[in-house]
PDB file of N, CA and C in Angstrom:
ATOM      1  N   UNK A   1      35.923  49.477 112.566  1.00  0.00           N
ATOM      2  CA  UNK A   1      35.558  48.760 111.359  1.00  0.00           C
ATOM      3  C   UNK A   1      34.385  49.474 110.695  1.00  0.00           C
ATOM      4  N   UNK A   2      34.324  49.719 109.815  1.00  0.00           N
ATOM      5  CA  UNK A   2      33.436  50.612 108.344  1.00  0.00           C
ATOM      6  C   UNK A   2      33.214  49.250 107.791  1.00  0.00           C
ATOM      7  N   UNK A   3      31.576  49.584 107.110  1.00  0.00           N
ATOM      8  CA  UNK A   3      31.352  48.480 106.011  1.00  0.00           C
ATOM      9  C   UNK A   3      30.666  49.757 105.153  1.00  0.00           C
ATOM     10  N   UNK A   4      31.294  49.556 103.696  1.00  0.00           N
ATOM     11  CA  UNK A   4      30.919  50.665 102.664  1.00  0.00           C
ATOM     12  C   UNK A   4      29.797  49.945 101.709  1.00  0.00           C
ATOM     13  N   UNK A   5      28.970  49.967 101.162  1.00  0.00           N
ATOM     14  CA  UNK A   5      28.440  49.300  99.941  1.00  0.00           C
ATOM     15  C   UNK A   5      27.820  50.410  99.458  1.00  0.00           C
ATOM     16  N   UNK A   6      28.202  50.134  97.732  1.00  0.00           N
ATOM     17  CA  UNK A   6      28.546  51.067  96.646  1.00  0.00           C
ATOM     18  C   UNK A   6      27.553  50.147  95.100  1.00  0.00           C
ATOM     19  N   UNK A   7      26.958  51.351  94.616  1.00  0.00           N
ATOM     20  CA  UNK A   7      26.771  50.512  93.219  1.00  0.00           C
ATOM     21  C   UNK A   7      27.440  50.887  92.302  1.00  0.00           C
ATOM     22  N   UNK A   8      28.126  50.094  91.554  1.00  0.00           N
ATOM     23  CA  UNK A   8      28.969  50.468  90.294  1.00  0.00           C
ATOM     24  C   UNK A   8      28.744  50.310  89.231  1.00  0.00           C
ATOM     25  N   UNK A   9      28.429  51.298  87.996  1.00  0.00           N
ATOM     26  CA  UNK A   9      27.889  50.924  86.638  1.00  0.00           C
ATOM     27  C   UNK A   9      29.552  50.026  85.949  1.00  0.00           C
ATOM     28  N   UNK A  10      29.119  48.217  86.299  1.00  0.00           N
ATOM     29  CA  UNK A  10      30.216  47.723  85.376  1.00  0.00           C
ATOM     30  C   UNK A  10      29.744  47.225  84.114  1.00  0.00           C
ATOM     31  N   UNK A  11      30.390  47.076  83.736  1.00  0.00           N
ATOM     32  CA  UNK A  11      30.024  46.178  82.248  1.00  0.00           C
ATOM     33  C   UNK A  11      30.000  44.654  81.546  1.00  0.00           C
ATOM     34  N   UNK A  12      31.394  44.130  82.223  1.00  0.00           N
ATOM     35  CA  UNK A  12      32.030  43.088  82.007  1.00  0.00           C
ATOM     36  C   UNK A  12      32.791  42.834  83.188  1.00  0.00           C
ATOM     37  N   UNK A  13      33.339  41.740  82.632  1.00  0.00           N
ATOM     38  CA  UNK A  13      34.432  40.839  84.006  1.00  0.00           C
ATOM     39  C   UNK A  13      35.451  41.469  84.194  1.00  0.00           C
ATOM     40  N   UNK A  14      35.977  42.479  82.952  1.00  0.00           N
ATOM     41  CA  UNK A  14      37.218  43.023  83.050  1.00  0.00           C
ATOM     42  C   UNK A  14      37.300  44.318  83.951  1.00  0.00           C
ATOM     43  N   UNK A  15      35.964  44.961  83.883  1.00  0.00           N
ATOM     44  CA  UNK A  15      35.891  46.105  84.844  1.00  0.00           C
ATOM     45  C   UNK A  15      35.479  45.682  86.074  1.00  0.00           C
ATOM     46  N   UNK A  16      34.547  44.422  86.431  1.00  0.00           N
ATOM     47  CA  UNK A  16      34.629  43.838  88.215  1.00  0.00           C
ATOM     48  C   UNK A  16      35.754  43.344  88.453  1.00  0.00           C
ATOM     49  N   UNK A  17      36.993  43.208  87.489  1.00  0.00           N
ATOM     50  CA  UNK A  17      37.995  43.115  88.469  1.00  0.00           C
ATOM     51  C   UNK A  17      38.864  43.957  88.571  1.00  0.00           C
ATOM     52  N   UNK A  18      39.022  45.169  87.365  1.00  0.00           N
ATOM     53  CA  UNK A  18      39.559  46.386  87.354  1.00  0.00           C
ATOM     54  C   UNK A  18      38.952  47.354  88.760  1.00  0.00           C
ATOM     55  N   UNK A  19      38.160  47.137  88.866  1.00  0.00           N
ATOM     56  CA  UNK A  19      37.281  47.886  90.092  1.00  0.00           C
ATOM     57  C   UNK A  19      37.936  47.067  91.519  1.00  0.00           C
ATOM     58  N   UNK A  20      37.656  45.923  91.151  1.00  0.00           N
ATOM     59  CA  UNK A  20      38.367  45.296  92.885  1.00  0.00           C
ATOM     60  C   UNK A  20      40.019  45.208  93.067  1.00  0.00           C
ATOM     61  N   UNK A  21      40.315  45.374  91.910  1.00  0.00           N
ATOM     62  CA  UNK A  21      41.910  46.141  92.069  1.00  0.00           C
ATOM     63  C   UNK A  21      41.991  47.317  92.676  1.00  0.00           C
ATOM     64  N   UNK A  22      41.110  48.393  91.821  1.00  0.00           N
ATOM     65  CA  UNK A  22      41.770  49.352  92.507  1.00  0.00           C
ATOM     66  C   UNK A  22      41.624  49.501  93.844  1.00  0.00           C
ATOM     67  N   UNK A  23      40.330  49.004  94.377  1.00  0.00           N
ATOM     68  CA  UNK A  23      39.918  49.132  95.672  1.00  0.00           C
ATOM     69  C   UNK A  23      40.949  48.347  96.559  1.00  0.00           C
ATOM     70  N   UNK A  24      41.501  47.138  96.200  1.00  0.00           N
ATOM     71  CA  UNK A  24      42.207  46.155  97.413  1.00  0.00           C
ATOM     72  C   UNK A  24      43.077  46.955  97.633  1.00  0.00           C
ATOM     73  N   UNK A  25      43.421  47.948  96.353  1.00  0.00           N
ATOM     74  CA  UNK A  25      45.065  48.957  96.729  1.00  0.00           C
ATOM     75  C   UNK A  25      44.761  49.701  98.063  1.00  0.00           C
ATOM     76  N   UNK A  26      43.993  50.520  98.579  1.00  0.00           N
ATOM     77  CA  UNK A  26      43.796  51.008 100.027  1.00  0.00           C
ATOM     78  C   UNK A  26      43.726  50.314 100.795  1.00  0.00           C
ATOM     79  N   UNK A  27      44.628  50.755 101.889  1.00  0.00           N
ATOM     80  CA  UNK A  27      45.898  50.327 103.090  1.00  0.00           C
ATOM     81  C   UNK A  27      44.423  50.386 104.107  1.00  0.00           C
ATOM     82  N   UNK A  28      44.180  48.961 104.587  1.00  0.00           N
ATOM     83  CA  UNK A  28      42.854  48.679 105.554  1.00  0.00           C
ATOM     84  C   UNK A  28      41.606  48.200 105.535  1.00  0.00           C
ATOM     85  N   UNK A  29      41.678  47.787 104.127  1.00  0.00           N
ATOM     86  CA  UNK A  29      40.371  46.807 103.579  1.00  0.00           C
ATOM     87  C   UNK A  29      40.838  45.395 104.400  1.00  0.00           C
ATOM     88  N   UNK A  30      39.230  45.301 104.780  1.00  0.00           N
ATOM     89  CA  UNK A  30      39.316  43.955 105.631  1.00  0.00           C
ATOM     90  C   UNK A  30      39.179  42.907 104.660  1.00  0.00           C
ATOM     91  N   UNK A  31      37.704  42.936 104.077  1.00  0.00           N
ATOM     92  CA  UNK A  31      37.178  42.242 103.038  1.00  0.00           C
ATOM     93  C   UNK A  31      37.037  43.085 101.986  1.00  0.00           C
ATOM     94  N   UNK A  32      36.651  42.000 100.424  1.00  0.00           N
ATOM     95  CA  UNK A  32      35.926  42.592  99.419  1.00  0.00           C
ATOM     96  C   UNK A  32      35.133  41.823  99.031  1.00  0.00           C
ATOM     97  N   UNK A  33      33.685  42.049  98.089  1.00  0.00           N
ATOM     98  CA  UNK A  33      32.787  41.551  97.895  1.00  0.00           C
ATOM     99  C   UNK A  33      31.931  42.167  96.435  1.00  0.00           C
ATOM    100  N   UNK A  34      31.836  41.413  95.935  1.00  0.00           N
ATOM    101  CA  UNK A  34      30.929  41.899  94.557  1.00  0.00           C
ATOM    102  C   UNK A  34      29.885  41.016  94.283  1.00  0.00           C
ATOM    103  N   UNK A  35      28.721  41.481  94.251  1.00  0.00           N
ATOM    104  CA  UNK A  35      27.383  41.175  94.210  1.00  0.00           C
ATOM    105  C   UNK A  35      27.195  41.005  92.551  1.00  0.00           C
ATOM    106  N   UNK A  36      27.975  40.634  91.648  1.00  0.00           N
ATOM    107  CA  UNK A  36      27.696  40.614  90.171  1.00  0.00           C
ATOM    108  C   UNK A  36      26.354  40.929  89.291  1.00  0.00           C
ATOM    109  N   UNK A  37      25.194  40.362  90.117  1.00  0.00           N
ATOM    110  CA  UNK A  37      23.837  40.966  89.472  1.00  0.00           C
ATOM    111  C   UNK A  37      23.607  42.081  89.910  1.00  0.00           C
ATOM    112  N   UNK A  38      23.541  42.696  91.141  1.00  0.00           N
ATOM    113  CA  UNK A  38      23.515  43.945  91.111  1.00  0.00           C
ATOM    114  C   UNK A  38      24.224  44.920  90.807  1.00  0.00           C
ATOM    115  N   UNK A  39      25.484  44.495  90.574  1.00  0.00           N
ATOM    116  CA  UNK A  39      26.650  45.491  91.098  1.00  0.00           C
ATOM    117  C   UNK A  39      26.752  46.204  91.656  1.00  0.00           C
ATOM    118  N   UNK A  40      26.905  45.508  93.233  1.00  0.00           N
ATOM    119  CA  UNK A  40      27.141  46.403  94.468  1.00  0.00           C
ATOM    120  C   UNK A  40      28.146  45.722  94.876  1.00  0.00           C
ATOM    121  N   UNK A  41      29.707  46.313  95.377  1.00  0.00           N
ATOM    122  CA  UNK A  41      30.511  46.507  96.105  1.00  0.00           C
ATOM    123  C   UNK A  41      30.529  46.602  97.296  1.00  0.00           C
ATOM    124  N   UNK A  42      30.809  45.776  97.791  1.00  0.00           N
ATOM    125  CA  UNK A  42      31.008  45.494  99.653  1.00  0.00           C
ATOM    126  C   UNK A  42      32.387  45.625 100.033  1.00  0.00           C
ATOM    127  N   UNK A  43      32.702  46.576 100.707  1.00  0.00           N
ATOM    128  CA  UNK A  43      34.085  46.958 101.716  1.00  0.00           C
ATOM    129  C   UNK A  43      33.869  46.714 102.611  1.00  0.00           C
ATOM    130  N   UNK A  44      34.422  46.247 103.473  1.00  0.00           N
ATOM    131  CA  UNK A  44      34.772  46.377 104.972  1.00  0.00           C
ATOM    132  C   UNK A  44      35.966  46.207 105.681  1.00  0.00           C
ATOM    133  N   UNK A  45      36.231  47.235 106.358  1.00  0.00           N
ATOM    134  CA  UNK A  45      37.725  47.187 107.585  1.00  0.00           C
ATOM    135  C   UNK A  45      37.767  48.632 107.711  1.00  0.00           C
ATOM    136  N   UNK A  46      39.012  49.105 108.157  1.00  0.00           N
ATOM    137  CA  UNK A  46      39.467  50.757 108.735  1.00  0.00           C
ATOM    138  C   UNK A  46      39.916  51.132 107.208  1.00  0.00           C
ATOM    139  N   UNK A  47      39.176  51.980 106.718  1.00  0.00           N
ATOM    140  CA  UNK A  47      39.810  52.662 105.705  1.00  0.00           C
ATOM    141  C   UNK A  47      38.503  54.234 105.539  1.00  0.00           C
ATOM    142  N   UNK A  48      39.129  54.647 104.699  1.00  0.00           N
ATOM    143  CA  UNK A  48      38.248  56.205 104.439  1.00  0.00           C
ATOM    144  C   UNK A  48      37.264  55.932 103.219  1.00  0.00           C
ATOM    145  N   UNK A  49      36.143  55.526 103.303  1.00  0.00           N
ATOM    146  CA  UNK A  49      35.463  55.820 102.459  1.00  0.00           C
ATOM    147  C   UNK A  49      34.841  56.505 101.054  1.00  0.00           C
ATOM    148  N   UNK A  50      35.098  58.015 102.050  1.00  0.00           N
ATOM    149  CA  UNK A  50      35.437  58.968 101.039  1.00  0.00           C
ATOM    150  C   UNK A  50      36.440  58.762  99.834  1.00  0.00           C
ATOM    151  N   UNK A  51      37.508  58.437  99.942  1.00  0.00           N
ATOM    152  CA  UNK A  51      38.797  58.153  99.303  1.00  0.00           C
ATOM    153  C   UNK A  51      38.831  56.848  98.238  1.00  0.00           C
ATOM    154  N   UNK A  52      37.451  55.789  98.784  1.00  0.00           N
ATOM    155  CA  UNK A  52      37.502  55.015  97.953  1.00  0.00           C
ATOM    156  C   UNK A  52      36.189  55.127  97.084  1.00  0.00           C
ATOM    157  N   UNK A  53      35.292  55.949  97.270  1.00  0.00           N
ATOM    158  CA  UNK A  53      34.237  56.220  96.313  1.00  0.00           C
ATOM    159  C   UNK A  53      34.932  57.335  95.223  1.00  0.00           C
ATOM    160  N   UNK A  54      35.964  57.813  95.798  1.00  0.00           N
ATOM    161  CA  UNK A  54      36.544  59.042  94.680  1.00  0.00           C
ATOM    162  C   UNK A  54      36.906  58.331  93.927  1.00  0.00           C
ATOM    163  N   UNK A  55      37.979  57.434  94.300  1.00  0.00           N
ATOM    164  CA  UNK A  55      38.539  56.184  93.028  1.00  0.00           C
ATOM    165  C   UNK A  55      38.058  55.654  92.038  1.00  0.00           C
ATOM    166  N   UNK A  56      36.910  54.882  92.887  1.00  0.00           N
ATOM    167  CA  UNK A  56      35.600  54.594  91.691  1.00  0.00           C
ATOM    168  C   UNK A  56      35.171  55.148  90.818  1.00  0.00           C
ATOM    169  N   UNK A  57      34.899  56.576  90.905  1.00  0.00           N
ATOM    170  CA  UNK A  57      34.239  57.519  90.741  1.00  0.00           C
ATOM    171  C   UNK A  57      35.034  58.434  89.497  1.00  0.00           C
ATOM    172  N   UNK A  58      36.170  58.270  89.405  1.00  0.00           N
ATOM    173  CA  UNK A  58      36.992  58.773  88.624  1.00  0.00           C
ATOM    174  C   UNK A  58      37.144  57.527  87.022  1.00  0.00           C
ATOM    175  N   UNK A  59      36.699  56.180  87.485  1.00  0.00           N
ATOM    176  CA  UNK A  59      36.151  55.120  86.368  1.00  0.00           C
ATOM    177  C   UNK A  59      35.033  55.164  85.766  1.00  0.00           C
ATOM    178  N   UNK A  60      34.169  54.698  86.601  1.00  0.00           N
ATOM    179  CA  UNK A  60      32.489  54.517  86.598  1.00  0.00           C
ATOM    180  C   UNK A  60      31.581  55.102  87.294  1.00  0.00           C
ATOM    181  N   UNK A  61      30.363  55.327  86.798  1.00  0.00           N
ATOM    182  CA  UNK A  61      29.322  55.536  88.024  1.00  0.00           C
ATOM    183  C   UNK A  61      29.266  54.717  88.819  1.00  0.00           C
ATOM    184  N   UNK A  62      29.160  55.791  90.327  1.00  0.00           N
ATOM    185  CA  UNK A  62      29.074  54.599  91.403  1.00  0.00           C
ATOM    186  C   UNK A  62      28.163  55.558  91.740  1.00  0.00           C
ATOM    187  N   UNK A  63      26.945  55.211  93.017  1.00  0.00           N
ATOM    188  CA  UNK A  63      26.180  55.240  93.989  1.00  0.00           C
ATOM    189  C   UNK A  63      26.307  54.992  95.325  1.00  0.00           C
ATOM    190  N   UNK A  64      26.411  56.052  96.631  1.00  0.00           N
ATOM    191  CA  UNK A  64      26.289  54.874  97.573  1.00  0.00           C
ATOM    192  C   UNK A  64      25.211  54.699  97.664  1.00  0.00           C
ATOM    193  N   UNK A  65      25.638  53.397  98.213  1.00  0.00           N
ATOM    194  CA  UNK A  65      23.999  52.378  98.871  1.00  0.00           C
ATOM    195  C   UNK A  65      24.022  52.991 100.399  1.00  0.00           C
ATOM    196  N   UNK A  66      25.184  52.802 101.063  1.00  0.00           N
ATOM    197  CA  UNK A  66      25.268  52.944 102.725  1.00  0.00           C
ATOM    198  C   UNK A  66      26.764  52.949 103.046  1.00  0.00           C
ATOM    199  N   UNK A  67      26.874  53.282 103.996  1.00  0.00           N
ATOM    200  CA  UNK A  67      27.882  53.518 104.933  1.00  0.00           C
ATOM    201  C   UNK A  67      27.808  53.650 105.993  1.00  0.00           C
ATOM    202  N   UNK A  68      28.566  52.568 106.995  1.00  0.00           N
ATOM    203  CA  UNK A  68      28.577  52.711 108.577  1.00  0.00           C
ATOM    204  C   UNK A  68      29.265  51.872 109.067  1.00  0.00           C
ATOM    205  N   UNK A  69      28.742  51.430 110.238  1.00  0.00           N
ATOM    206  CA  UNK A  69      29.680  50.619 111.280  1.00  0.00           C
ATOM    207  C   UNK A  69      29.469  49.378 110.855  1.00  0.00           C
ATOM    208  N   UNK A  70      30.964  48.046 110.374  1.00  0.00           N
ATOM    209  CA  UNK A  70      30.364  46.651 110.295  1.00  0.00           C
ATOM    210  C   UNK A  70      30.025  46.163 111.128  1.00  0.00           C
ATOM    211  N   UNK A  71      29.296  45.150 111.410  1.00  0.00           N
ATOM    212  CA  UNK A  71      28.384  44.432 112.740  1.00  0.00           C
ATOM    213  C   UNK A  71      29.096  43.548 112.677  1.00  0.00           C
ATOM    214  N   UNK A  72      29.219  43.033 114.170  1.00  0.00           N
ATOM    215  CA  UNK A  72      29.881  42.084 114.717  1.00  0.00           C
ATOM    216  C   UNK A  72      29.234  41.459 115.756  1.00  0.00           C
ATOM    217  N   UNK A  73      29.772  40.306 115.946  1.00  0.00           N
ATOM    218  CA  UNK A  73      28.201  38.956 116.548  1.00  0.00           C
ATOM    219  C   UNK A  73      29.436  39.025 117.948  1.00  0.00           C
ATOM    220  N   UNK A  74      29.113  39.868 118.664  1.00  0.00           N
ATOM    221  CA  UNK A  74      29.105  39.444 120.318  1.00  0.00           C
ATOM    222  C   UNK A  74      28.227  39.351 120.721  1.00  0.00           C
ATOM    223  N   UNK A  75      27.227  39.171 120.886  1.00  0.00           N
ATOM    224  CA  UNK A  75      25.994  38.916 121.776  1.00  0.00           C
ATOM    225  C   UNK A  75      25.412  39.868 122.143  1.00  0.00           C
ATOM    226  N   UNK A  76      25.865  41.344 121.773  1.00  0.00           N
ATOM    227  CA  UNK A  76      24.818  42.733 121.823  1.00  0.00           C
ATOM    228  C   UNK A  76      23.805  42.562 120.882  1.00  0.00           C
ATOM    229  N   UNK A  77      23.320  41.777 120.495  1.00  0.00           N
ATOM    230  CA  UNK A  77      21.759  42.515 119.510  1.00  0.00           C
ATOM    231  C   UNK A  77      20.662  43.004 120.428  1.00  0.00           C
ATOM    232  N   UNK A  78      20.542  42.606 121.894  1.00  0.00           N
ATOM    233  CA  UNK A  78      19.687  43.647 122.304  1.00  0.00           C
ATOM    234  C   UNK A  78      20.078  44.623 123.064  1.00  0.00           C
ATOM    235  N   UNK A  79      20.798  45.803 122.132  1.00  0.00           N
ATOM    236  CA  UNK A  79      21.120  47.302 122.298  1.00  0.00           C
ATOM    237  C   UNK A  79      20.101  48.091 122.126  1.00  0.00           C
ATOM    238  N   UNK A  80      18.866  47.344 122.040  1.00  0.00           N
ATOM    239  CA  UNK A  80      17.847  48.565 121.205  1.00  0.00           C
ATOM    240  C   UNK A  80      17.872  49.121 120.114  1.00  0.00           C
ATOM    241  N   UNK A  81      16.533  49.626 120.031  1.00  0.00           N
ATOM    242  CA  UNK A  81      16.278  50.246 118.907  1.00  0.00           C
ATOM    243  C   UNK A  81      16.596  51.400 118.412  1.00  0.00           C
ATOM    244  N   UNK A  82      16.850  52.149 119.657  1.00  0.00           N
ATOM    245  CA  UNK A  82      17.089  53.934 119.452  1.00  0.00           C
ATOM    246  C   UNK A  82      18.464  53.767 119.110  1.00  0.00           C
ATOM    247  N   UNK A  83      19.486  52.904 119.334  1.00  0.00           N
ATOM    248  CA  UNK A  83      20.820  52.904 119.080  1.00  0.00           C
ATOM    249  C   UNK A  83      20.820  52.792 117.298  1.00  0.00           C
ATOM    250  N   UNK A  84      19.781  51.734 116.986  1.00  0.00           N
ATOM    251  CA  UNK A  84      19.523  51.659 115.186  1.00  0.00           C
ATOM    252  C   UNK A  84      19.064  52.714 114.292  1.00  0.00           C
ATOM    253  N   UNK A  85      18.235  53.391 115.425  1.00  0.00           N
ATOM    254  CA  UNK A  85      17.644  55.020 114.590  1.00  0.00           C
ATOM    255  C   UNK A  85      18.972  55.852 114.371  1.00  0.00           C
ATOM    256  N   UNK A  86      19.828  55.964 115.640  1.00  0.00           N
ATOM    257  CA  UNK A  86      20.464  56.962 115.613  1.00  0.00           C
ATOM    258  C   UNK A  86      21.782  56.654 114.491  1.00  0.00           C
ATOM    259  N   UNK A  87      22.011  54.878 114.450  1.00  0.00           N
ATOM    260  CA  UNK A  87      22.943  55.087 113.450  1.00  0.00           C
ATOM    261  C   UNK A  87      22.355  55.376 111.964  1.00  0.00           C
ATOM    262  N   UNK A  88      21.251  55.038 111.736  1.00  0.00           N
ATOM    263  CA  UNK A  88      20.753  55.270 110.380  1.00  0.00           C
ATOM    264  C   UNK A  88      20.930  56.762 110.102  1.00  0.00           C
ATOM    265  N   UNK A  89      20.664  57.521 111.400  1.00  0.00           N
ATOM    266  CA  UNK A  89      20.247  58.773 110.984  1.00  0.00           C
ATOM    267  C   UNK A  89      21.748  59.382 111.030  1.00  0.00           C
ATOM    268  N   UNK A  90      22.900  58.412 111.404  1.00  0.00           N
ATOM    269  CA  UNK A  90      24.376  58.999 111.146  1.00  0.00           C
ATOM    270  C   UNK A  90      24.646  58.759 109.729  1.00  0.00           C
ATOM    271  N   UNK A  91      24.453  57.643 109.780  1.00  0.00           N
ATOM    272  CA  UNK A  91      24.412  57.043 108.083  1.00  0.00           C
ATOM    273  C   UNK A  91      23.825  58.119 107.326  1.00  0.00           C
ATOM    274  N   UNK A  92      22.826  58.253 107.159  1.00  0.00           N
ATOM    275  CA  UNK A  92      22.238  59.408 106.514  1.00  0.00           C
ATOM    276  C   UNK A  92      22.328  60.787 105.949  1.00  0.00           C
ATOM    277  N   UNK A  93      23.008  61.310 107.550  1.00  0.00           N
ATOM    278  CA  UNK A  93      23.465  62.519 107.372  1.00  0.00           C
ATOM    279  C   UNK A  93      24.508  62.208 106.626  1.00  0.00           C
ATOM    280  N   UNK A  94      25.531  61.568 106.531  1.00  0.00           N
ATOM    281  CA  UNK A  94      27.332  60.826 106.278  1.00  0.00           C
ATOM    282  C   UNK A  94      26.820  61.425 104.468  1.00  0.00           C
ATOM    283  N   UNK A  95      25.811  60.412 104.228  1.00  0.00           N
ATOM    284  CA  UNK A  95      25.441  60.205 102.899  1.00  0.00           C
ATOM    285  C   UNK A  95      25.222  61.858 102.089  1.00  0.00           C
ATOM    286  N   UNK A  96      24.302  62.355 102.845  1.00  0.00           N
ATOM    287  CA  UNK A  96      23.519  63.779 102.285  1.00  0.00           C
ATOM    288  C   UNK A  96      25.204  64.421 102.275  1.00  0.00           C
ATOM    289  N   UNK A  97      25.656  64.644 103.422  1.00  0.00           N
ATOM    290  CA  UNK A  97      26.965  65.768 103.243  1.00  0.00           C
ATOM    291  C   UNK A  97      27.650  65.138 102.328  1.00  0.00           C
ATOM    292  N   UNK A  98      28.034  63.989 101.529  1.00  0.00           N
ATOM    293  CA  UNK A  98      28.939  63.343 101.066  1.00  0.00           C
ATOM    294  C   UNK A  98      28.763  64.152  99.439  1.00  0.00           C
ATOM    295  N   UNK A  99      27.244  63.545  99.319  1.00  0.00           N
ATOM    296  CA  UNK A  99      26.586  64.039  98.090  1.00  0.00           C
ATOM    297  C   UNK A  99      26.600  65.549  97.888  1.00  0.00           C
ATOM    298  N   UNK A 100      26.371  66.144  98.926  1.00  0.00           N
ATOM    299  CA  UNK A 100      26.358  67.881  98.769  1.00  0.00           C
ATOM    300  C   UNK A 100      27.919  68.597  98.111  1.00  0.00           C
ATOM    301  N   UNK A 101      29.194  67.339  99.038  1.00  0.00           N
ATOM    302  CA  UNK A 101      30.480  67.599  98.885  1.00  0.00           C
ATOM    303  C   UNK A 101      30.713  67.474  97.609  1.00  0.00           C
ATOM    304  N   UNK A 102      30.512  66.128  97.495  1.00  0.00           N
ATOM    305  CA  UNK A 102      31.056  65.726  95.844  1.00  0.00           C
ATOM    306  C   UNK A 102      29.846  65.181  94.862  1.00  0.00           C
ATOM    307  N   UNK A 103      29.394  66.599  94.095  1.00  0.00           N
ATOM    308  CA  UNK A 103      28.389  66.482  93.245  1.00  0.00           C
ATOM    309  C   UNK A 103      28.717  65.377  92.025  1.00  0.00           C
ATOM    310  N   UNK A 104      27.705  65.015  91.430  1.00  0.00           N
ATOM    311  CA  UNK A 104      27.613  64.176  90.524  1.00  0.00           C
ATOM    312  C   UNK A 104      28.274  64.766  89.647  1.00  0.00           C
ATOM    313  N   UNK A 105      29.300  64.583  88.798  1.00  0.00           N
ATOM    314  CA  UNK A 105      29.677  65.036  87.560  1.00  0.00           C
ATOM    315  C   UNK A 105      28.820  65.423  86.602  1.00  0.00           C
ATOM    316  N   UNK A 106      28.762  66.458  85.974  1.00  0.00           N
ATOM    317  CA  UNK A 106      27.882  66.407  84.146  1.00  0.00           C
ATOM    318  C   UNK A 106      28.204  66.301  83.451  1.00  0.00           C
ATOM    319  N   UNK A 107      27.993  65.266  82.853  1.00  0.00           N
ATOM    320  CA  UNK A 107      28.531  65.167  81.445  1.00  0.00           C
ATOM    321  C   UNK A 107      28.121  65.924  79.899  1.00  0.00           C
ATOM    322  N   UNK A 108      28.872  66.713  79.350  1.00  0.00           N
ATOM    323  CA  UNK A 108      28.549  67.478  78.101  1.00  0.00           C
ATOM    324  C   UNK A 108      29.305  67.158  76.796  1.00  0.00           C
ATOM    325  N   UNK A 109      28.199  66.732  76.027  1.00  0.00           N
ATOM    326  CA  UNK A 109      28.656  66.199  74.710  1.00  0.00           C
ATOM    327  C   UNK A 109      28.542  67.337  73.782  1.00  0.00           C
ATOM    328  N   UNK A 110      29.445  67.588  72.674  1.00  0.00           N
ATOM    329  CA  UNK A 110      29.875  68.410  71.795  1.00  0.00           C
ATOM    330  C   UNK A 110      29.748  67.734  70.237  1.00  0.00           C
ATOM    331  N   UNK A 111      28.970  67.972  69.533  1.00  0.00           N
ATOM    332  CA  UNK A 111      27.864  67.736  68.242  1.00  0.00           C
ATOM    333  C   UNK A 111      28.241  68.587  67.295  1.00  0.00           C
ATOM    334  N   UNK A 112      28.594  68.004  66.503  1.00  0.00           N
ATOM    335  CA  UNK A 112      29.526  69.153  65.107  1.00  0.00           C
ATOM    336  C   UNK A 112      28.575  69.746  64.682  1.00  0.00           C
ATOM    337  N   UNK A 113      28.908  70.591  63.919  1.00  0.00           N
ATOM    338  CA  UNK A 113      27.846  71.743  63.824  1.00  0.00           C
ATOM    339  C   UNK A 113      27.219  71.538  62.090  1.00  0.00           C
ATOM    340  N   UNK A 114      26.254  71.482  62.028  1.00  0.00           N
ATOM    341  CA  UNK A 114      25.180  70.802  61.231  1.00  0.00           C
ATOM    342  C   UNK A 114      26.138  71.460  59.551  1.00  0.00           C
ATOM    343  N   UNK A 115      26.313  71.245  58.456  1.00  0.00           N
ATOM    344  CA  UNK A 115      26.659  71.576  57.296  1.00  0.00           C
ATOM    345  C   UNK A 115      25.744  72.706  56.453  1.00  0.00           C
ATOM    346  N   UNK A 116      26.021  73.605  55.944  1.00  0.00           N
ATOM    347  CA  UNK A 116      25.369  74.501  55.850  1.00  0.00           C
ATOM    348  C   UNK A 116      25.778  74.362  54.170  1.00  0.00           C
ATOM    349  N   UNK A 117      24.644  73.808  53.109  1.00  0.00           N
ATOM    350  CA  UNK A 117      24.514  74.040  51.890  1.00  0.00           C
ATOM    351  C   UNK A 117      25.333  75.451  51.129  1.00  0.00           C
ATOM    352  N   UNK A 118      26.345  74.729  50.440  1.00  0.00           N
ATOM    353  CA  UNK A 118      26.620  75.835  49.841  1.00  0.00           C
ATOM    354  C   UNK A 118      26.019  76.560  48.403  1.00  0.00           C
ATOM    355  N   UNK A 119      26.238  77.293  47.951  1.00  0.00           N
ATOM    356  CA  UNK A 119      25.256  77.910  46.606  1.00  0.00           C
ATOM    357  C   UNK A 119      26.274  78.092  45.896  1.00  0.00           C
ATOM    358  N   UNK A 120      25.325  76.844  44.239  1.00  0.00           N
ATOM    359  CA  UNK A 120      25.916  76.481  43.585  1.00  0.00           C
ATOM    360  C   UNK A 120      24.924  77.452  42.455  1.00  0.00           C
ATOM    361  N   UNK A 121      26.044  77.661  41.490  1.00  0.00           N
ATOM    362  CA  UNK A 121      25.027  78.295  40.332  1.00  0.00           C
ATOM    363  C   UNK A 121      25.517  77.538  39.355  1.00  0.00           C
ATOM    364  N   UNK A 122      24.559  77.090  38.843  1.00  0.00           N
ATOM    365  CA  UNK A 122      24.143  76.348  37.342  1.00  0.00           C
ATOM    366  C   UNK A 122      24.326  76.888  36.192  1.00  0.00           C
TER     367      UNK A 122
END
């Protein structure tokens, strides 16, 4: 089980649910979740991550927030602490290579080219 959370530049109601469409379409989402004031996106179940930030990503700006293992209430919370460093610092790395992989897009806008006075004789 993966829990993904993502920020998504939405706008309206029509793109938080255009967004949780496309996402329910991948085969292994447990849950979904949208945080409406922030707009952050909560996944969780067996699915690829990667695959669903591309999706997004091909709509809106997204961000990750995190990525890792979802927690589950058996009665391990005292695993320690070094077990919490080391996933952060999996998390972390996950994040940096993710970002290195798939750079931010740039966007380049194209501005007509200014009018150039013509010469008139009187």
């Amino acid at each position: 089980m993966k829990k993904l959370v993502v920020k998504v530049d939405l706008h309206d109601d029509r793109d938080r649910s255009k967004a949780m469409r496309v996402v329910s379409g991948f085969g292994g989402i447990g849950s979904l979740a949208m945080e409406s004031k922030d707009n952050k996106l909560t996944v969780s179940g067996d699915f690829d991550p990667v695959k669903v930030v591309n999706k997004l990503r091909k709509s809106w700006h997204t961000e990750i927030v995190s990525v890792g293992a979802a927690k589950e209430d058996d009665g391990k919370k005292d695993e320690g602490k070094k077990e919490e460093g080391k996933k952060d610092d999996q998390v972390a790395n996950l994040v940096k290579a993710y970002q290195a992989y798939y750079p931010m897009p740039v966007t380049y806008y194209c501005l007509p080219p200014e009018e150039t006075p013509s010469c008139v004789i009187c």
